[in-house]
C-alpha atoms as a PDB file:
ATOM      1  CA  UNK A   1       0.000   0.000   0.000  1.00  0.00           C
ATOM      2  CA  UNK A   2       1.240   3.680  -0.890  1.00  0.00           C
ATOM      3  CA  UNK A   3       1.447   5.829   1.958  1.00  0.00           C
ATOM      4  CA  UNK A   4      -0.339   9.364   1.049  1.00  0.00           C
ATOM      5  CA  UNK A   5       1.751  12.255   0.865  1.00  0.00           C
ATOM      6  CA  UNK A   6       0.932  14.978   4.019  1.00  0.00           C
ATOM      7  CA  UNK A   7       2.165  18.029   1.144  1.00  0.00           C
ATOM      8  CA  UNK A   8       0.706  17.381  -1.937  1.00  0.00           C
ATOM      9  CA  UNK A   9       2.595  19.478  -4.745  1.00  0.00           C
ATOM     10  CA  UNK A  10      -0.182  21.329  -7.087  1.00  0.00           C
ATOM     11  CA  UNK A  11       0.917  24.759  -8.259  1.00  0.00           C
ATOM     12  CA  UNK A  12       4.156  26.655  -9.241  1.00  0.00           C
ATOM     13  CA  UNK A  13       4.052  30.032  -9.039  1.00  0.00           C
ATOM     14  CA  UNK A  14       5.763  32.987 -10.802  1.00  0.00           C
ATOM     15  CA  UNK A  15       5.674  36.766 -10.115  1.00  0.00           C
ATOM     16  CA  UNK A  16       5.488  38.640 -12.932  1.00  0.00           C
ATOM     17  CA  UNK A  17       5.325  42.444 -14.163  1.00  0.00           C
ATOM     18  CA  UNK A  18       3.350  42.005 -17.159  1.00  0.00           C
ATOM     19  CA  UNK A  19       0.898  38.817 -16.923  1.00  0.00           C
ATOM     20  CA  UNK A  20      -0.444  39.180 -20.786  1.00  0.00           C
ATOM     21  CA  UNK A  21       3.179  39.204 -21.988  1.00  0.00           C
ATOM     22  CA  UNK A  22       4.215  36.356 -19.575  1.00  0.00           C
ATOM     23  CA  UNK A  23       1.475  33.881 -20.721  1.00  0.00           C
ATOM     24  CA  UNK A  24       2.223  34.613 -24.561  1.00  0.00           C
ATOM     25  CA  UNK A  25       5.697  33.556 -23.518  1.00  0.00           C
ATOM     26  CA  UNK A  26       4.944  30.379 -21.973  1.00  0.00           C
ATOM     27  CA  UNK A  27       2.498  29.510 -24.474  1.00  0.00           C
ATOM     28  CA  UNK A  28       4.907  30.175 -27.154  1.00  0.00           C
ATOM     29  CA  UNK A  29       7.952  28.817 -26.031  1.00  0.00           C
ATOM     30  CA  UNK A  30       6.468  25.439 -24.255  1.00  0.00           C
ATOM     31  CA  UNK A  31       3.013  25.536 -24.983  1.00  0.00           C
ATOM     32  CA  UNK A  32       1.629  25.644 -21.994  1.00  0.00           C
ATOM     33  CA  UNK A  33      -1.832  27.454 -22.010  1.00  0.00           C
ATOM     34  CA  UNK A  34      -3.593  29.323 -23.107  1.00  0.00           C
ATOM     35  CA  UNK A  35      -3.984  31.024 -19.445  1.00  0.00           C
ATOM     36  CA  UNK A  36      -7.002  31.933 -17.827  1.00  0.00           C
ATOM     37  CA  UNK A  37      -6.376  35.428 -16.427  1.00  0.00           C
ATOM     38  CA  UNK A  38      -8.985  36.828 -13.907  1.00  0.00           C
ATOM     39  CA  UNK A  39      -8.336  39.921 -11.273  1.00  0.00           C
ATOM     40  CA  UNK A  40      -7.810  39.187  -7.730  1.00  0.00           C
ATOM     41  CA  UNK A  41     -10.287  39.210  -5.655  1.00  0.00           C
ATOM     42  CA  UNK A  42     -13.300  38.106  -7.684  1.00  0.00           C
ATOM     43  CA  UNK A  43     -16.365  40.660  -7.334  1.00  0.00           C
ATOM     44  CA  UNK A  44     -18.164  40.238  -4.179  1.00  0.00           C
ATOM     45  CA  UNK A  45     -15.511  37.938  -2.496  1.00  0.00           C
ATOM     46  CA  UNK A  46     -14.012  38.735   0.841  1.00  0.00           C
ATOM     47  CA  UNK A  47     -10.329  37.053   0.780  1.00  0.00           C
ATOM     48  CA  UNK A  48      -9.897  37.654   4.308  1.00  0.00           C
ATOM     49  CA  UNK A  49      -6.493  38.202   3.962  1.00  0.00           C
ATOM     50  CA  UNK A  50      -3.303  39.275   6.692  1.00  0.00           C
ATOM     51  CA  UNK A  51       0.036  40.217   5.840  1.00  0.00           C
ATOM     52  CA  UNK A  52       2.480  40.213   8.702  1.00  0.00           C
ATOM     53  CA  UNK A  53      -0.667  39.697  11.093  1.00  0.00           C
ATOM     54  CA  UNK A  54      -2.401  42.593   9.551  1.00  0.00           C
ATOM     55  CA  UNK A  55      -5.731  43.062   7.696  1.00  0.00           C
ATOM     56  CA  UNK A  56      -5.057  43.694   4.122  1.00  0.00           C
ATOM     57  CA  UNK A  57      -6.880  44.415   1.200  1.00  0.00           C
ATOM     58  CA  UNK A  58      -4.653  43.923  -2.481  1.00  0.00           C
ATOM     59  CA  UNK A  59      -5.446  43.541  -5.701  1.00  0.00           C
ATOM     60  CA  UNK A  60      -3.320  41.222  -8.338  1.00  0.00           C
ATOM     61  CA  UNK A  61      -4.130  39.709 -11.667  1.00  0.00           C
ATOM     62  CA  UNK A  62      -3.465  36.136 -11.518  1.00  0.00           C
ATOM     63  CA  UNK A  63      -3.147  33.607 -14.682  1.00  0.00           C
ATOM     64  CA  UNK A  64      -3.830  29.990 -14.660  1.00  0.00           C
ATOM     65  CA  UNK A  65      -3.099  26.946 -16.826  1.00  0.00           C
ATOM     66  CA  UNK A  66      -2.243  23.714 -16.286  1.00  0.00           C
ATOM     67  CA  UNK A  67       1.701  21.996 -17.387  1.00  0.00           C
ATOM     68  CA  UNK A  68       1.127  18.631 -16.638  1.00  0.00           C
ATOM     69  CA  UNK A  69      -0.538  17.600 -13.270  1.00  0.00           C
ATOM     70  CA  UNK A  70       1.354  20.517 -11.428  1.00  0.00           C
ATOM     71  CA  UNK A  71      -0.500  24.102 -12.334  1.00  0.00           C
ATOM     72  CA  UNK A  72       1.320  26.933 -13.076  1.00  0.00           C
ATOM     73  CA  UNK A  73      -0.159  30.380 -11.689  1.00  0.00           C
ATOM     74  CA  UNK A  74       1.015  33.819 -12.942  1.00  0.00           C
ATOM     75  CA  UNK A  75       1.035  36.637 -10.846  1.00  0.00           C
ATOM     76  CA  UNK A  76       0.848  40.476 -11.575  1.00  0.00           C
ATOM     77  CA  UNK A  77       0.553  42.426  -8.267  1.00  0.00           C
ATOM     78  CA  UNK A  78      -1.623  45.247  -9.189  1.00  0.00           C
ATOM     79  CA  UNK A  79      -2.085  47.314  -5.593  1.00  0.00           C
ATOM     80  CA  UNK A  80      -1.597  46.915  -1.740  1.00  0.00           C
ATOM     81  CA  UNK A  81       0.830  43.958  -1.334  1.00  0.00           C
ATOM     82  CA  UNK A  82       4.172  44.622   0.194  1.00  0.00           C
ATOM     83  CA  UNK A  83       5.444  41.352   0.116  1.00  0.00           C
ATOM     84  CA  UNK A  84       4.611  40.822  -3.882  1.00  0.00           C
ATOM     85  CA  UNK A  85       6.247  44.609  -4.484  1.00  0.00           C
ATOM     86  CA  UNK A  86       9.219  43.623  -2.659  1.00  0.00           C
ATOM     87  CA  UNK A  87       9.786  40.915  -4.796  1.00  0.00           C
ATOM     88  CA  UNK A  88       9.557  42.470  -8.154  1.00  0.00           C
ATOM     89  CA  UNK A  89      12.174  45.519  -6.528  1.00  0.00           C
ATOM     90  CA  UNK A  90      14.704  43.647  -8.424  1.00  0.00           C
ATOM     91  CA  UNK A  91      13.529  41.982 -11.289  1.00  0.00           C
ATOM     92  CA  UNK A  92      10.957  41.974 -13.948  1.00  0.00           C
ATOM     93  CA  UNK A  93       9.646  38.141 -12.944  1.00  0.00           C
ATOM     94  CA  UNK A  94      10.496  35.302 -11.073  1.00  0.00           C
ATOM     95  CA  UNK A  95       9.713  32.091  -9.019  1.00  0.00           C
ATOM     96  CA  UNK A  96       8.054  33.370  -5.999  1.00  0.00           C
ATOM     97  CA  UNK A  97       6.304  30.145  -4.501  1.00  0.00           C
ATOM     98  CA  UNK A  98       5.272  26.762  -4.252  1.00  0.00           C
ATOM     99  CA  UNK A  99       1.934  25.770  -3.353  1.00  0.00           C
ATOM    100  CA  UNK A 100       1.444  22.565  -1.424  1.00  0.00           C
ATOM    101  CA  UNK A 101      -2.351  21.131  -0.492  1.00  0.00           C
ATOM    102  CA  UNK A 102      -2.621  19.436   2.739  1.00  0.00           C
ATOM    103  CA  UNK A 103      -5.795  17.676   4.533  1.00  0.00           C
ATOM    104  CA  UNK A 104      -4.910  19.630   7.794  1.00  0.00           C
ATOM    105  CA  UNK A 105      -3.979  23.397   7.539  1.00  0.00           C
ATOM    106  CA  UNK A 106      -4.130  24.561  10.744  1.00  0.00           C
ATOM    107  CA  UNK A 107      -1.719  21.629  11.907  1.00  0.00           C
ATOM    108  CA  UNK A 108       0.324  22.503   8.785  1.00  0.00           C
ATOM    109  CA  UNK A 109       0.571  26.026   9.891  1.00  0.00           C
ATOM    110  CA  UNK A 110       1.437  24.946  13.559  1.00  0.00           C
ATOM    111  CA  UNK A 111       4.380  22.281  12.974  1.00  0.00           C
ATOM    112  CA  UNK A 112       5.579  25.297  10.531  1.00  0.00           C
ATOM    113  CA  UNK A 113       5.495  27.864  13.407  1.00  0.00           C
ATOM    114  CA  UNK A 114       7.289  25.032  15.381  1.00  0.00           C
ATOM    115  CA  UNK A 115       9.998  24.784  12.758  1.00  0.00           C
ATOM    116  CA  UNK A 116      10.832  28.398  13.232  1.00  0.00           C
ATOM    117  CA  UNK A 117       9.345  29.348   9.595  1.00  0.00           C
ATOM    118  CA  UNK A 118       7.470  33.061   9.846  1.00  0.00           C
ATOM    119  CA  UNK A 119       3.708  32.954   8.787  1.00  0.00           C
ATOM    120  CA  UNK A 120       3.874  35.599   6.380  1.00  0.00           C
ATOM    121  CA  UNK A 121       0.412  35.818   5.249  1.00  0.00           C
ATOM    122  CA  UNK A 122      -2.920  34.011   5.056  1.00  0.00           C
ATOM    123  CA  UNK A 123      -6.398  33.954   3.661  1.00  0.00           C
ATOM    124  CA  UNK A 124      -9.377  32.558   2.539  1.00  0.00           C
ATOM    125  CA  UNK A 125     -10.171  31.543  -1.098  1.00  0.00           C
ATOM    126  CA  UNK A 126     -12.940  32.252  -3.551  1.00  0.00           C
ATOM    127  CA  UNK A 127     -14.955  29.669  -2.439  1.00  0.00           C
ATOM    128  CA  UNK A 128     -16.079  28.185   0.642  1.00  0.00           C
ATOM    129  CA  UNK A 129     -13.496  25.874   2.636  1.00  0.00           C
ATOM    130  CA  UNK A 130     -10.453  26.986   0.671  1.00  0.00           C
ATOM    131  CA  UNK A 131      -7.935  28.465   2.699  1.00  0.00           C
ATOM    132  CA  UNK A 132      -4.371  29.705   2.298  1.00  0.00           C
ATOM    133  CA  UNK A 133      -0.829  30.419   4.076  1.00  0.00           C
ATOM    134  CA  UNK A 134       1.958  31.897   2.942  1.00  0.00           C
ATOM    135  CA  UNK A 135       5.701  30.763   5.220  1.00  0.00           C
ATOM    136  CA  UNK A 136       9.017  32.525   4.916  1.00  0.00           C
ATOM    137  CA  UNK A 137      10.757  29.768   3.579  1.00  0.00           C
ATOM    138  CA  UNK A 138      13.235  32.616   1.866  1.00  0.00           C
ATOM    139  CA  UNK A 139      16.408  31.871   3.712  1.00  0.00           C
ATOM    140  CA  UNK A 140      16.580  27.936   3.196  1.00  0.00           C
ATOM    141  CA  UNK A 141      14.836  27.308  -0.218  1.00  0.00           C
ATOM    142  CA  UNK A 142      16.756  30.768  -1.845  1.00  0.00           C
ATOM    143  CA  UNK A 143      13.629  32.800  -1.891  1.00  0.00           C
ATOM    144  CA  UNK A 144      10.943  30.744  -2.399  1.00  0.00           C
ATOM    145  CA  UNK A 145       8.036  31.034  -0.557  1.00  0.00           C
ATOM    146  CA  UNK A 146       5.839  27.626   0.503  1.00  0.00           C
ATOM    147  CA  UNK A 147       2.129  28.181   0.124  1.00  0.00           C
ATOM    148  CA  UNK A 148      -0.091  25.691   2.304  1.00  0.00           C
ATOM    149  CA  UNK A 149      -3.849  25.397   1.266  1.00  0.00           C
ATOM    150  CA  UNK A 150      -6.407  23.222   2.232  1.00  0.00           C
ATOM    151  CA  UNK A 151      -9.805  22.258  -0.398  1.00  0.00           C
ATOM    152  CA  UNK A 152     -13.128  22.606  -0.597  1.00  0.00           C
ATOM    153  CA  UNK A 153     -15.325  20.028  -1.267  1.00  0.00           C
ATOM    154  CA  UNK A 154     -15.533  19.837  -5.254  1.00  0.00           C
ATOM    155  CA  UNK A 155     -19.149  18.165  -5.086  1.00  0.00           C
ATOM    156  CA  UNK A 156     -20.594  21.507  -4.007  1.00  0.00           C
ATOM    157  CA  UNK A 157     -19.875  23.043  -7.259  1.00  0.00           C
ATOM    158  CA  UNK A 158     -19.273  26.735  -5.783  1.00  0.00           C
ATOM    159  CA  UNK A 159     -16.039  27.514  -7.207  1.00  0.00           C
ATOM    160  CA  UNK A 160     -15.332  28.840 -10.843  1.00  0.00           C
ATOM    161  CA  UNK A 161     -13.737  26.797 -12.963  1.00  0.00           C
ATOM    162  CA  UNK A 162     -10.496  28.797 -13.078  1.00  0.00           C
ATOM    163  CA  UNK A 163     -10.331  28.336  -9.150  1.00  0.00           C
ATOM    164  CA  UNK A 164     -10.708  24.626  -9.399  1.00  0.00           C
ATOM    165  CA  UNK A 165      -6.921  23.686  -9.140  1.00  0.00           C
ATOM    166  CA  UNK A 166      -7.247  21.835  -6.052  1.00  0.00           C
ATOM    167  CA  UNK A 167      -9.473  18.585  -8.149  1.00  0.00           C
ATOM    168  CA  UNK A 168      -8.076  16.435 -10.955  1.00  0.00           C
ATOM    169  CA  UNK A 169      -8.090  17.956 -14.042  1.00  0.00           C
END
């Protein structure tokens, strides 16, 4: 018997400057796409989302498509999020994070915080049930950022199809 993974591996993430150009890019050099590019947060959605332990409200445009079984997100900070502006300081795009699913994410955050690793940020997602944290995992993965996020259920059909990341494609 296979023993199932506590991190499952789902999304790579890249911070970009300009998300239109980016996804041409991808799609023409490795054909990945074409991306699904929506603003962040959808209309009428409350992200409930702290940076540094504070309430924040940001805007980004974010890009989907899938490469495989892992998908790859695209992200253009557009207002309000000093961690995402930091990033981009020094360079037009980059790998900012990995996002891993787990069954458990308030145990997830807490053996994190026991490690030592910052909580950086965290919210809720578009639809009900999805949640999100973001851990300073800077110094020991060379700037990379781990996102944890737990699912909703997909029978409840609530979530857009561009959110749906979390269910087999």
């Amino acid at each position: 018997m296979q023993k199932k993974e506590r991190f499952t591996l789902d999304q790579v993430s890249y911070l970009v400057k300009d998300i239109g150009k980016a996804a041409e890019q991808l799609q023409d050099l490795l054909g990945i796409g074409p991306f699904e590019i929506h603003d962040w947060p959808p209309p009428e959605t409350d992200p409930q989302s702290f940076i540094e332990g504070q309430p924040a409200n940001w805007r980004m445009s974010i890009g989907f498509a899938q490469a495989g079984s892992v998908h790859l997100e695209l992200i253009q900070p557009l207002e309000g999020n000093p961690l995402l502006d930091a990033f981009l300081e020094n360079t037009d795009s980059g790998l900012h994070h990995l996002r891993f699913t787990v069954d458990d994410l308030e145990q997830a955050i807490a053996d994190f915080q026991a490690k030592g690793y910052k909580l950086l940020a965290r919210g809720c997602g578009a639809h009900p049930g999805s949640r999100w944290a973001y851990f300073d995992t800077r110094e020991v993965l060379n700037g990379l950022i781990i996102e944890l996020r737990s699912c909703h259920n997909a029978e409840s059909g609530d979530a857009p199809p561009w959110l749906s990341a979390c269910f087999e494609p």
